[in-house]
Protein backbone atom coordinates (compact mmCIF):
# COMPACT_ATOMS: atom_id res chain seq x y z
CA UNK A 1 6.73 -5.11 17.03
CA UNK A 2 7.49 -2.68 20.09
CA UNK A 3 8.71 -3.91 23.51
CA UNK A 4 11.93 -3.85 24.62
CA UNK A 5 13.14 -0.51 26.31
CA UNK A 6 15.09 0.10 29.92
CA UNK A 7 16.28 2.36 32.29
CA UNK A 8 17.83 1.98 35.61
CA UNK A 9 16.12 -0.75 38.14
CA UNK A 10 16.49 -1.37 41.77
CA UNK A 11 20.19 -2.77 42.89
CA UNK A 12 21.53 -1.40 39.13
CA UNK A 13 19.82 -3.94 37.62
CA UNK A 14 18.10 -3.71 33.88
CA UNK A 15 14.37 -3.08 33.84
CA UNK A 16 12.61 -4.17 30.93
CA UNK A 17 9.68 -2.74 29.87
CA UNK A 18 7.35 -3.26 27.50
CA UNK A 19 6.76 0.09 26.29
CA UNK A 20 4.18 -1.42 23.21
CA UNK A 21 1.73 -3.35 25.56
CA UNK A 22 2.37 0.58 27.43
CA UNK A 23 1.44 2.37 24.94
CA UNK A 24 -1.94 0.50 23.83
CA UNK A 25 -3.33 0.66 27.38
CA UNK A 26 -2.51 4.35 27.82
CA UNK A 27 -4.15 4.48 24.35
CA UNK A 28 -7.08 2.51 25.80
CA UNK A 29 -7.55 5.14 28.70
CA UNK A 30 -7.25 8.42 26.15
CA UNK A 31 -10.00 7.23 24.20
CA UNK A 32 -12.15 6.06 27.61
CA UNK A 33 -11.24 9.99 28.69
CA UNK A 34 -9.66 8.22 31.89
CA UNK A 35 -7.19 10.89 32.28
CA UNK A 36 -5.73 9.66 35.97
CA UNK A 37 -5.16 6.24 34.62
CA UNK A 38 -3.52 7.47 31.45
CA UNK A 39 -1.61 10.30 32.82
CA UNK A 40 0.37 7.72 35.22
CA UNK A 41 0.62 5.74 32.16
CA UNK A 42 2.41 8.37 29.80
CA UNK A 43 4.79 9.07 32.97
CA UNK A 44 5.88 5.36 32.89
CA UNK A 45 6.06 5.41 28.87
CA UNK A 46 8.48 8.90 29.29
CA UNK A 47 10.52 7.72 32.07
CA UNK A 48 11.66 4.78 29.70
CA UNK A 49 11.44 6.37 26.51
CA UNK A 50 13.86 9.25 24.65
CA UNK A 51 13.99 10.47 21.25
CA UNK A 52 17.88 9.62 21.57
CA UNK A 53 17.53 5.31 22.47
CA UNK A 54 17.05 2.51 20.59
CA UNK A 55 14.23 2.55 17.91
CA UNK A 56 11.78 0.87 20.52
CA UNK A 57 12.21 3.76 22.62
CA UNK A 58 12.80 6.76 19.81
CA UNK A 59 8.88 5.41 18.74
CA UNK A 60 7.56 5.55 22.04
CA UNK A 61 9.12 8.46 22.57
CA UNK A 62 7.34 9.79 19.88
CA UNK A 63 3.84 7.71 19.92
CA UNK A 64 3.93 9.39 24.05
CA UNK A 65 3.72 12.83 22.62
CA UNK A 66 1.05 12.28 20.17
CA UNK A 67 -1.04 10.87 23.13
CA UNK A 68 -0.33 13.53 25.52
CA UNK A 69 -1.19 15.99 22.70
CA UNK A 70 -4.32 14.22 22.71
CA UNK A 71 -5.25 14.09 25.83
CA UNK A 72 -4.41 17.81 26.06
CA UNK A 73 -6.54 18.58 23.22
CA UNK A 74 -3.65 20.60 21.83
CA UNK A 75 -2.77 17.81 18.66
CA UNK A 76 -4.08 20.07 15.89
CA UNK A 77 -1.94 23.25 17.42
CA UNK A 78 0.79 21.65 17.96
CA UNK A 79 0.39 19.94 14.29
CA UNK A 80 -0.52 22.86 12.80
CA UNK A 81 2.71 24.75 14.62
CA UNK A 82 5.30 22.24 13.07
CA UNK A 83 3.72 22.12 9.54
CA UNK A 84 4.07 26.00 9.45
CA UNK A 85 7.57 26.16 10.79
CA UNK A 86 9.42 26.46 7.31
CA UNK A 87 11.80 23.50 6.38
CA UNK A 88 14.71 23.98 4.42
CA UNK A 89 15.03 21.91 0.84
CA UNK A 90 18.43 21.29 1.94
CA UNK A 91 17.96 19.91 5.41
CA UNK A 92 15.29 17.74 3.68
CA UNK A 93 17.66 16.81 0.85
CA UNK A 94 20.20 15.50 3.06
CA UNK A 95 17.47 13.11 5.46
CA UNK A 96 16.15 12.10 2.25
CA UNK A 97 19.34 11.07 0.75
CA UNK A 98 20.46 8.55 3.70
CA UNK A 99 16.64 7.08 3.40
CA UNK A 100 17.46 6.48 -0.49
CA UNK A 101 20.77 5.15 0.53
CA UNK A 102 19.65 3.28 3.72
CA UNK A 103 16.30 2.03 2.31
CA UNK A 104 15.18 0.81 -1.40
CA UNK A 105 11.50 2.00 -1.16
CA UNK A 106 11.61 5.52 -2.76
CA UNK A 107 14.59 4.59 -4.86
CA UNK A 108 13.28 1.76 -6.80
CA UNK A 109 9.95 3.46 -7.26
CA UNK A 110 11.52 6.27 -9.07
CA UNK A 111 14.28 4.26 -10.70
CA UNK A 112 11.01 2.11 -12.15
CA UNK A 113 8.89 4.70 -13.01
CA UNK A 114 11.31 6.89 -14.98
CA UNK A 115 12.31 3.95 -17.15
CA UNK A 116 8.98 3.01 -17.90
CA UNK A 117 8.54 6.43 -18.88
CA UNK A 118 11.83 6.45 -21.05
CA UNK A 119 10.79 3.22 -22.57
CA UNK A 120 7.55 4.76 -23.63
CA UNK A 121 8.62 8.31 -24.57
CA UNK A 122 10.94 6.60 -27.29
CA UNK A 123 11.55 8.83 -30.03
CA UNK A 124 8.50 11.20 -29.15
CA UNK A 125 9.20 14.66 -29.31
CA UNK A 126 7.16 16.12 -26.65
CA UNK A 127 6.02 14.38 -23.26
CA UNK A 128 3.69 15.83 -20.54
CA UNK A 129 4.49 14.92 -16.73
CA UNK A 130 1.85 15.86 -14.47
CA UNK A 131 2.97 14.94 -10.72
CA UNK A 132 0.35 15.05 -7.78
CA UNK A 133 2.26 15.66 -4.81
CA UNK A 134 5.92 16.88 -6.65
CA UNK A 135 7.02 18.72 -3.31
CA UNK A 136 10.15 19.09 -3.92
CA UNK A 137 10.73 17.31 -7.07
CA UNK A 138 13.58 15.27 -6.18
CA UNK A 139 12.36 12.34 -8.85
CA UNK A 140 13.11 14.65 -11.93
CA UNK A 141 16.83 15.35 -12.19
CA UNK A 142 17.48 11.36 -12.95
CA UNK A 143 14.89 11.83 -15.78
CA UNK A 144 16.14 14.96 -17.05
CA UNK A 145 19.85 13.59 -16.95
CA UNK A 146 18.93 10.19 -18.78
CA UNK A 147 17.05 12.48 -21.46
CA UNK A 148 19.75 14.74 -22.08
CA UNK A 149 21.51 11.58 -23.15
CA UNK A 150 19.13 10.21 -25.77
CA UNK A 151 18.18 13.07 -27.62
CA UNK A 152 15.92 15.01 -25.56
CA UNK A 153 12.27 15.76 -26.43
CA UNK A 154 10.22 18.77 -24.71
CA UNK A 155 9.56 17.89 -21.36
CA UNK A 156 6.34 19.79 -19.57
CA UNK A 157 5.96 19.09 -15.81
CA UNK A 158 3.33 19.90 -14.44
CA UNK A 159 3.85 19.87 -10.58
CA UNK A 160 0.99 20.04 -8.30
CA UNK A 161 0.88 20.36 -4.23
CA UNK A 162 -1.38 20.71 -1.78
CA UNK A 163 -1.40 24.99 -0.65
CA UNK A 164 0.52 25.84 2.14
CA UNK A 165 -0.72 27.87 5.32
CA UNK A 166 0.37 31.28 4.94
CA UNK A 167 0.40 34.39 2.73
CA UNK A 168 1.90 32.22 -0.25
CA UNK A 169 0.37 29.15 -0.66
CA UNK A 170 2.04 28.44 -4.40
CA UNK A 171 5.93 29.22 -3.08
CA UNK A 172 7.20 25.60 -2.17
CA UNK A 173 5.95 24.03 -5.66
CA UNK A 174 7.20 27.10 -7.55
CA UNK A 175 10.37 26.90 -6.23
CA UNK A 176 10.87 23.26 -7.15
CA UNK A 177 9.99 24.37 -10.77
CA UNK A 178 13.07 27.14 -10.78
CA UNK A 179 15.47 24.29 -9.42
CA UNK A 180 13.89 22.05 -11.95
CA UNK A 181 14.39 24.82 -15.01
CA UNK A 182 17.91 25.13 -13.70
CA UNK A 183 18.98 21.73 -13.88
CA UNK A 184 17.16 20.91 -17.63
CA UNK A 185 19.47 24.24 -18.67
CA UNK A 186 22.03 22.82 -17.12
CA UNK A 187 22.10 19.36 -19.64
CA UNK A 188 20.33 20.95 -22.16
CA UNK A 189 17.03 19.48 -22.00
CA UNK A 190 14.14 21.64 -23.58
CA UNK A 191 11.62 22.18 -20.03
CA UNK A 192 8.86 24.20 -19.24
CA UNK A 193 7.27 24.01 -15.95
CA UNK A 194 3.13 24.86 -14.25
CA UNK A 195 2.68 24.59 -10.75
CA UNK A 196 -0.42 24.16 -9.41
CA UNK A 197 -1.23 25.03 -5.66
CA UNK A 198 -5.17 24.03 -4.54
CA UNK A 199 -6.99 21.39 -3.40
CA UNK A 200 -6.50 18.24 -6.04
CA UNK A 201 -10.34 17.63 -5.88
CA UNK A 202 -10.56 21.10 -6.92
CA UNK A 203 -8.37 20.85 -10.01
CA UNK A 204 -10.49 20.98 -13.34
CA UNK A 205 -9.31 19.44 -16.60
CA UNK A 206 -8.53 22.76 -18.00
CA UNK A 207 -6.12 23.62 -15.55
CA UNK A 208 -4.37 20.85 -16.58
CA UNK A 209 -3.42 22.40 -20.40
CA UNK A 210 -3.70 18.85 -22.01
CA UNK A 211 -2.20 18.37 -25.14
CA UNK A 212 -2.95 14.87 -27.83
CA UNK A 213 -0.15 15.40 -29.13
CA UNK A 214 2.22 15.03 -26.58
CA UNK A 215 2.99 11.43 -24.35
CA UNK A 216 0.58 12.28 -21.49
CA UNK A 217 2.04 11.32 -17.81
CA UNK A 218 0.24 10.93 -14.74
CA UNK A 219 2.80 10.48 -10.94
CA UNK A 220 1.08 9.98 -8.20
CA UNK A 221 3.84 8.79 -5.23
CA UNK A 222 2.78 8.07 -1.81
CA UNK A 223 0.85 11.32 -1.79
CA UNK A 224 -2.55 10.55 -1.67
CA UNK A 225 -2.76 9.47 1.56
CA UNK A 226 -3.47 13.20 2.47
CA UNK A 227 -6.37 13.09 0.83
CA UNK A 228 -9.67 13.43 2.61
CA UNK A 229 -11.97 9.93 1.97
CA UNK A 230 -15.96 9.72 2.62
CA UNK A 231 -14.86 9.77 7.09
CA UNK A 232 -15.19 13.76 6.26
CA UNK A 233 -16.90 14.52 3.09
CA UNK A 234 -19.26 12.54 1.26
CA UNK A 235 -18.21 13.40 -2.35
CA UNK A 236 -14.36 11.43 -1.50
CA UNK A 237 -11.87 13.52 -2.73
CA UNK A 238 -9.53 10.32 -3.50
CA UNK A 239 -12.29 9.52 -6.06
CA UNK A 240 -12.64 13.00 -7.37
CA UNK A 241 -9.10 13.12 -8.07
CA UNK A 242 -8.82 9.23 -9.75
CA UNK A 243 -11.74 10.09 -11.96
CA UNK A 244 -9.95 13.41 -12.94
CA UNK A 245 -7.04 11.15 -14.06
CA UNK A 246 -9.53 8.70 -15.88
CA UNK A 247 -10.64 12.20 -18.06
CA UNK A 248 -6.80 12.88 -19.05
CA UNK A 249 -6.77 9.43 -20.16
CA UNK A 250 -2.52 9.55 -19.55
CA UNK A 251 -0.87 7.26 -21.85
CA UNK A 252 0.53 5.93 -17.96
CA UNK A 253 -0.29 7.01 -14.79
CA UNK A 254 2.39 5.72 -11.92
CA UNK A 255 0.76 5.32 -8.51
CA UNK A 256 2.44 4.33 -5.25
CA UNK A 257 0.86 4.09 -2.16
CA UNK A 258 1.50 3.60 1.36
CA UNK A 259 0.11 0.30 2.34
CA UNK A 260 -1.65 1.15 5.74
CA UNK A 261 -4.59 0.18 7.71
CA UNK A 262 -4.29 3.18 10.28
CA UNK A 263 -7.43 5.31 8.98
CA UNK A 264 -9.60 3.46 10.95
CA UNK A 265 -12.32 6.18 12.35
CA UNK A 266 -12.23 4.14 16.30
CA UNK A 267 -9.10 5.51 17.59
CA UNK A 268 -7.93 2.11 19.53
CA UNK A 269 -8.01 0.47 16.25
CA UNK A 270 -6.05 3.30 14.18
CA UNK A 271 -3.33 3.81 17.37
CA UNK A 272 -2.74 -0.43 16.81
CA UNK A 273 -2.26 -0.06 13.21
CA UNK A 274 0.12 3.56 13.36
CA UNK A 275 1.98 1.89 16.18
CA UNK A 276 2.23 -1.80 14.27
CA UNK A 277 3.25 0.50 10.34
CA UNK A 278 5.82 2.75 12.15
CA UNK A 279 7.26 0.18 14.65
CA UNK A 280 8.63 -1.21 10.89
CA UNK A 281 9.97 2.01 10.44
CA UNK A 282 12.14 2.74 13.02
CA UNK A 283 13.27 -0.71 13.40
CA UNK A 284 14.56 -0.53 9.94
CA UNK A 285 16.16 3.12 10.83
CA UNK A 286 17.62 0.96 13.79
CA UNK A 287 18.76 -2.02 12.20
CA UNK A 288 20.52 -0.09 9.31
CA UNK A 289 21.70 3.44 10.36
CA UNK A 290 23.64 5.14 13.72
CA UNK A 291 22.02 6.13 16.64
CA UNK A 292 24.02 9.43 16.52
CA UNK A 293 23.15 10.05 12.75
CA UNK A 294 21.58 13.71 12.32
CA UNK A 295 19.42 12.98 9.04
CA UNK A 296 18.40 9.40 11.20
CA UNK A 297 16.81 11.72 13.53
CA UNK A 298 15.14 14.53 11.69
CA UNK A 299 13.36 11.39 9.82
CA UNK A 300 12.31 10.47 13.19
CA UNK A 301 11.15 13.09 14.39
CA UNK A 302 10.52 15.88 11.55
CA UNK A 303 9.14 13.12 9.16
CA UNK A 304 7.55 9.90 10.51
CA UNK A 305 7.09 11.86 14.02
CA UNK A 306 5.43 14.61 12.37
CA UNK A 307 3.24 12.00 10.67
CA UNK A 308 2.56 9.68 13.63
CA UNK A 309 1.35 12.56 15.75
CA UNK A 310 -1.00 13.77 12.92
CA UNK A 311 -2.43 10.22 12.76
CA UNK A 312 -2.60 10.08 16.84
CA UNK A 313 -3.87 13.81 17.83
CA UNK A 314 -5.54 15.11 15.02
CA UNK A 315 -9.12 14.34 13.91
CA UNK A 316 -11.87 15.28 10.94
CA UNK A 317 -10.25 17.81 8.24
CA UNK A 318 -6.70 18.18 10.16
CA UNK A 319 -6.00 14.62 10.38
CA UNK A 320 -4.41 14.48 6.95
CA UNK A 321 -2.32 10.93 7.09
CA UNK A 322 -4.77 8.51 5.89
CA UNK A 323 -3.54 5.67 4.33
CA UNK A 324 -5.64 2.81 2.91
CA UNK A 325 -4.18 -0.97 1.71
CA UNK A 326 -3.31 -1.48 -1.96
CA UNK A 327 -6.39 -3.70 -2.46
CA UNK A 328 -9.02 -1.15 -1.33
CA UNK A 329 -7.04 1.62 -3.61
CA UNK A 330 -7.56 -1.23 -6.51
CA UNK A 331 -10.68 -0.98 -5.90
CA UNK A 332 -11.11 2.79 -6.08
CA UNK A 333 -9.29 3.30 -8.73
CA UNK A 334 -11.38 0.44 -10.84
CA UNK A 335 -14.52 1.99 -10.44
CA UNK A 336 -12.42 5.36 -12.27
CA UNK A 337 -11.95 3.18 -15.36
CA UNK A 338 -8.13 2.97 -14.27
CA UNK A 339 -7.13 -0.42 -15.96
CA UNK A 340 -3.98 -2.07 -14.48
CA UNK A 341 -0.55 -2.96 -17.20
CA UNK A 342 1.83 -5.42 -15.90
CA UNK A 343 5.12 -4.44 -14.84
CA UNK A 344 7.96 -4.99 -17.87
CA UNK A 345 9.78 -8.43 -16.43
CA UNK A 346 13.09 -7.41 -17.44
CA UNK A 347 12.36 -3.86 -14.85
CA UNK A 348 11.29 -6.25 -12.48
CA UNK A 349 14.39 -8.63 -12.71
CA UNK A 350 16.55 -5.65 -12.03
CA UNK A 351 14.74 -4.05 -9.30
CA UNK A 352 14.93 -7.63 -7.40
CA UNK A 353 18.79 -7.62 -8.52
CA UNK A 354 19.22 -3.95 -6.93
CA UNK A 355 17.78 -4.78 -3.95
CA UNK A 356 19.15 -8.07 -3.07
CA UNK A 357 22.62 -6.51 -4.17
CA UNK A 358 22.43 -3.26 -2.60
CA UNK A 359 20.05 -3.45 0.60
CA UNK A 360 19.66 -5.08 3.74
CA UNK A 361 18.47 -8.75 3.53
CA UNK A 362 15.52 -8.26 5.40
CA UNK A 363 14.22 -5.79 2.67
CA UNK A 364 11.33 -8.04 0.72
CA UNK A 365 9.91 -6.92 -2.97
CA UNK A 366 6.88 -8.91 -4.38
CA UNK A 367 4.39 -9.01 -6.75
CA UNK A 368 0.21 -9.39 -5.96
CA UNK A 369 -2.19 -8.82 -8.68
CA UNK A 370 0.00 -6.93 -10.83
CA UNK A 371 0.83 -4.61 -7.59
CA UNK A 372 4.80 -3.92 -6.87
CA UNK A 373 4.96 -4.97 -3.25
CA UNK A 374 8.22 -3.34 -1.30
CA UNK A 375 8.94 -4.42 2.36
CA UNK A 376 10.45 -4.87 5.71
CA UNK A 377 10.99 -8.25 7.26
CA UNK A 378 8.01 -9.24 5.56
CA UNK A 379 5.61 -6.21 6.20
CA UNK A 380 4.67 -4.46 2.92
């Protein structure tokens, strides 16, 4: 939850505020268009709020500016401004390293998916990765490394992104190939390597190269949230995408999703459920790493900010953040003929060991309907 927050009261005493009950009535009086109301609002939430506090106020902080973007009109500028400003890999790197050490989400979905994969490959000779949403490829070296141990077969990734704004919309997901090449050379693994910049409910079979012959692998990590649903066009291009998976027919396809209720199209609704998802986030950020830690606040602000203020100020085709719950991405992904396989118990048993041994206590893993639940003080 949010509350808590200060700042100096009368006679040098503490003033607490509750910057979450705050923040839903200014988010009340953006949506009425009552700009007095909520501009004296966002001056209370600011004057107790900084990016440099405790988690309760880093998110307000950061919730604030979405809504003053909104009110402003400006959210899609300003959105559009940050996702253009180039990132480097290494920056990136680095904030995602201390959220694989700090946190066991990402780490335990690759650590499961590439031994499922190794399990299957066996003594194949060829295998096929095709990754929606590869960015920057970080998932691959562990692969590649644990290959080059076993006797390596071919290994074909095929990475695919989203274009970027600009004059080359194919240069983030081609670089991650070269760094990719680089590193198979490096432990000898056989690699070749397709990248694939365009819309995903644009991508035709054929693009794909699809080989029989080889172990056929379809990634899909917490990536297709971006995609646009039936809220702005009617042919959904989550279900284009599943039912292009369903014609590879992948001998597995790993899919991990951000479990989220804040794509609700009535903006009260949607603030409640960004402000309830990310309040988790940054109270784990506060619980676990330093206030002063660099890579704790590009996350903050470069990564779950950037995403908060898409969800808050941006509407229609720019707001690109849309996550739905695991059940109603069941669903979807039923009606593509996508038939669920249990996890292997003896991956489970040491996923559970890693994270009871490694992580915070209040980090939660569970299983529902053959879905791998990860969490934070019970919120999945």
């Amino acid at each position: 939850g949010g509350g808590g927050g200060g700042g100096g009261g009368q006679n040098g005493k503490r003033e607490v505020v509750d910057l979450r009950s705050l923040l839903i009535h200014c988010a009340q009086a953006v949506a009425a268009d009552d700009r007095r109301c909520a501009g004296q609002l966002l001056k209370q939430i600011m004057e107790h709020s900084t990016p440099f506090g405790d988690g309760n106020q880093r998110l307000a902080h950061c919730f604030a500016n979405g809504l003053e973007a909104r009110l402003a009109g400006t959210g899609s500028q300003i959105y559009k401004g940050i996702v253009s400003k180039p990132r480097s890999a290494a920056a990136v790197l680095k904030a995602h390293q201390l959220y694989l050490a700090c946190c066991p989400f990402r780490k335990l979905s690759y650590f499961i998916t590439n031994k499922t994969i190794r399990d299957l490959v066996g003594n194949s000779q060829r295998v096929h990765v095709i990754d929606f949403g590869i960015l920057y490829g970080f998932q691959w070296p562990t692969l590649i490394h644990r290959f080059s141990k076993y006797g390596s077969p071919m290994l074909r990734i095929t990475g695919i992104e989203f274009p970027q704004p600009g004059f080359r919309p194919a240069q983030r997901v081609e670089e991650t190939g070269l760094r990719l090449a680089a590193y198979a050379k490096q432990f000898g693994v056989p690699f070749e390597y397709k990248a694939i910049a365009k819309k995903w409910d644009a991508i035709k079979l054929e693009d794909l190269d699809i080989d029989r012959d080889e172990i056929i692998v379809v990634n899909c990590l917490y990536r297709a949230e971006n995609l646009h649903d039936e809220s702005v066009k009617v042919e959904s291009c989550r279900d284009a995408v599943l039912d292009l998976i369903g014609k590879i027919k992948p001998d597995l396809f790993v899919f991990g999703i951000v479990n989220g209720a804040y794509n609700a199209p009535f903006f009260v609704t949607r603030f409640r459920e960004a402000l309830f998802h990310f309040s988790s986030i940054f109270d784990m950020l506060e619980t676990i790493v330093p206030r002063e830690d660099e890579e704790r606040m590009f996350l903050e602000t470069d990564v779950f900010g950037r995403e908060a203020l898409n969800v808050i100020a941006c509407e229609g085709w720019e707001r690109v953040e849309r996550p739905e719950t695991y059940k109603q991405w069941h669903v979807r992904a039923t009606r593509a003929g996508l038939v669920q396989v249990p996890f292997d118990p003896s991956i489970m048993k040491t996923s559970l060991y890693k994270v009871q041994r490694f992580y915070h206590k209040d980090f939660v893993i569970d299983q529902d309907n053959r879905w791998l639940l990860q969490g934070w003080k019970g919120r999945t």
